[in-house]
Protein backbone atom coordinates (compact mmCIF):
# COMPACT_ATOMS: atom_id res chain seq x y z
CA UNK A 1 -39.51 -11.15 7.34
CA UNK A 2 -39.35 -8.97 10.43
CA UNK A 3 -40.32 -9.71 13.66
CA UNK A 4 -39.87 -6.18 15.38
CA UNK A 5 -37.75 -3.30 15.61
CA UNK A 6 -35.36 -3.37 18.94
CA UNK A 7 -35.57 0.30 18.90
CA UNK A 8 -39.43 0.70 19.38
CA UNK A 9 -39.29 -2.45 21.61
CA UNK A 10 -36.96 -0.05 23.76
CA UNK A 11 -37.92 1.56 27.24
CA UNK A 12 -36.65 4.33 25.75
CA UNK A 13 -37.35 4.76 22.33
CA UNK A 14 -37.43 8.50 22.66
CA UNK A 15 -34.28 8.56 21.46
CA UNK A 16 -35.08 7.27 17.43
CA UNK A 17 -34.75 10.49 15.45
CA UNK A 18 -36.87 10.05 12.96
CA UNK A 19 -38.51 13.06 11.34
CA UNK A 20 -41.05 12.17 7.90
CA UNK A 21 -39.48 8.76 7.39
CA UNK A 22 -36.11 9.60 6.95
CA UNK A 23 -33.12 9.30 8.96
CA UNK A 24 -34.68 6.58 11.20
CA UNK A 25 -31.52 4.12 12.33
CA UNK A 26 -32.64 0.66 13.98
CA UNK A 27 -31.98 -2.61 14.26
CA UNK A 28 -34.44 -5.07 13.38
CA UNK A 29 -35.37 -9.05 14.76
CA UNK A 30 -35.83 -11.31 11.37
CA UNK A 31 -37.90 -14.15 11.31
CA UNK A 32 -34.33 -16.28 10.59
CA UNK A 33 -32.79 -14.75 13.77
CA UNK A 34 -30.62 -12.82 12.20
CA UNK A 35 -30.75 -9.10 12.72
CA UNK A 36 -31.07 -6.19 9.74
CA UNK A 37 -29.38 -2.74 10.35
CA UNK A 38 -31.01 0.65 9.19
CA UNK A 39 -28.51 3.10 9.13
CA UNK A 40 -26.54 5.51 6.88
CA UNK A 41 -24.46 3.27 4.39
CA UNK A 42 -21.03 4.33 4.40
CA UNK A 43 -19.28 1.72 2.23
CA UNK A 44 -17.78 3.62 -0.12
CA UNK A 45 -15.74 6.19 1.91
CA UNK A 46 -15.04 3.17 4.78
CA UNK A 47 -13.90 0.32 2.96
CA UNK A 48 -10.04 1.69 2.56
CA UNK A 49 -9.70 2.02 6.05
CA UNK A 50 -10.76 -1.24 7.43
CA UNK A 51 -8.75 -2.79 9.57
CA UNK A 52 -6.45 -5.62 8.81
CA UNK A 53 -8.55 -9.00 8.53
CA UNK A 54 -12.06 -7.32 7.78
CA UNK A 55 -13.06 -7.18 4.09
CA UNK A 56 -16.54 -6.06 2.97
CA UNK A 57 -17.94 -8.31 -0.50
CA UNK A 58 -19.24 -6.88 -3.07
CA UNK A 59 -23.19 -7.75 -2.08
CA UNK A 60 -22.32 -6.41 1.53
CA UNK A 61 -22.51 -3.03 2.95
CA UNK A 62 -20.74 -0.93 5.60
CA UNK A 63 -23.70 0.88 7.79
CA UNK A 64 -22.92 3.55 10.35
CA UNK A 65 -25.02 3.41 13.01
CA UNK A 66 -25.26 5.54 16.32
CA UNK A 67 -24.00 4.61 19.50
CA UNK A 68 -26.92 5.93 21.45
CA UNK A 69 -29.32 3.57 18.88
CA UNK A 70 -26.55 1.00 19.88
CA UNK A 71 -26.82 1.47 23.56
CA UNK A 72 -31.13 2.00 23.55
CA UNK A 73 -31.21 -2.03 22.44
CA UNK A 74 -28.54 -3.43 24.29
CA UNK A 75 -31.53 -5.16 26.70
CA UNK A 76 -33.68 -6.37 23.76
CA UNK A 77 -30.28 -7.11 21.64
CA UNK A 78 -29.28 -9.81 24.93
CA UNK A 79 -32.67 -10.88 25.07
CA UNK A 80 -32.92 -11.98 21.25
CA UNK A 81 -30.08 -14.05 21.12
């Protein structure tokens, strides 16, 4: 299912604050090529305010992410795709 997380993969994957298995954001490289997001799911309080044109289904979630997990995988993010 998952071929490795971008995060760890990261020169500097100082940065994942994780502490006990919780509250560990990352984005993960799927066997499919797609790309799974752990992060802190904020669907309920976000969907109101989308912006005009964006809609999230019913199966789909909104996830919050940090920037600075964002910006640690921007390399291995290019080099995936």
């Amino acid at each position: 299912m998952f071929i490795r997380s971008l995060l760890h993969t990261a020169p500097n994957a100082a940065l994942r604050p994780c502490s006990g298995g919780h509250g560990c954001p990352d984005i993960l490289e799927m066997e499919s090529g797609d790309f799974a997001v752990i992060g802190t799911d904020i669907t309920a309080s976000a969907r109101p305010h989308l912006p005009h044109g964006s809609a999230c289904g019913t199966e789909e979630r909104i996830i919050r992410l940090p920037r600075a997990i964002l910006a640690a995988t921007k390399a291995q993010l290019l080099s995936a795709i």
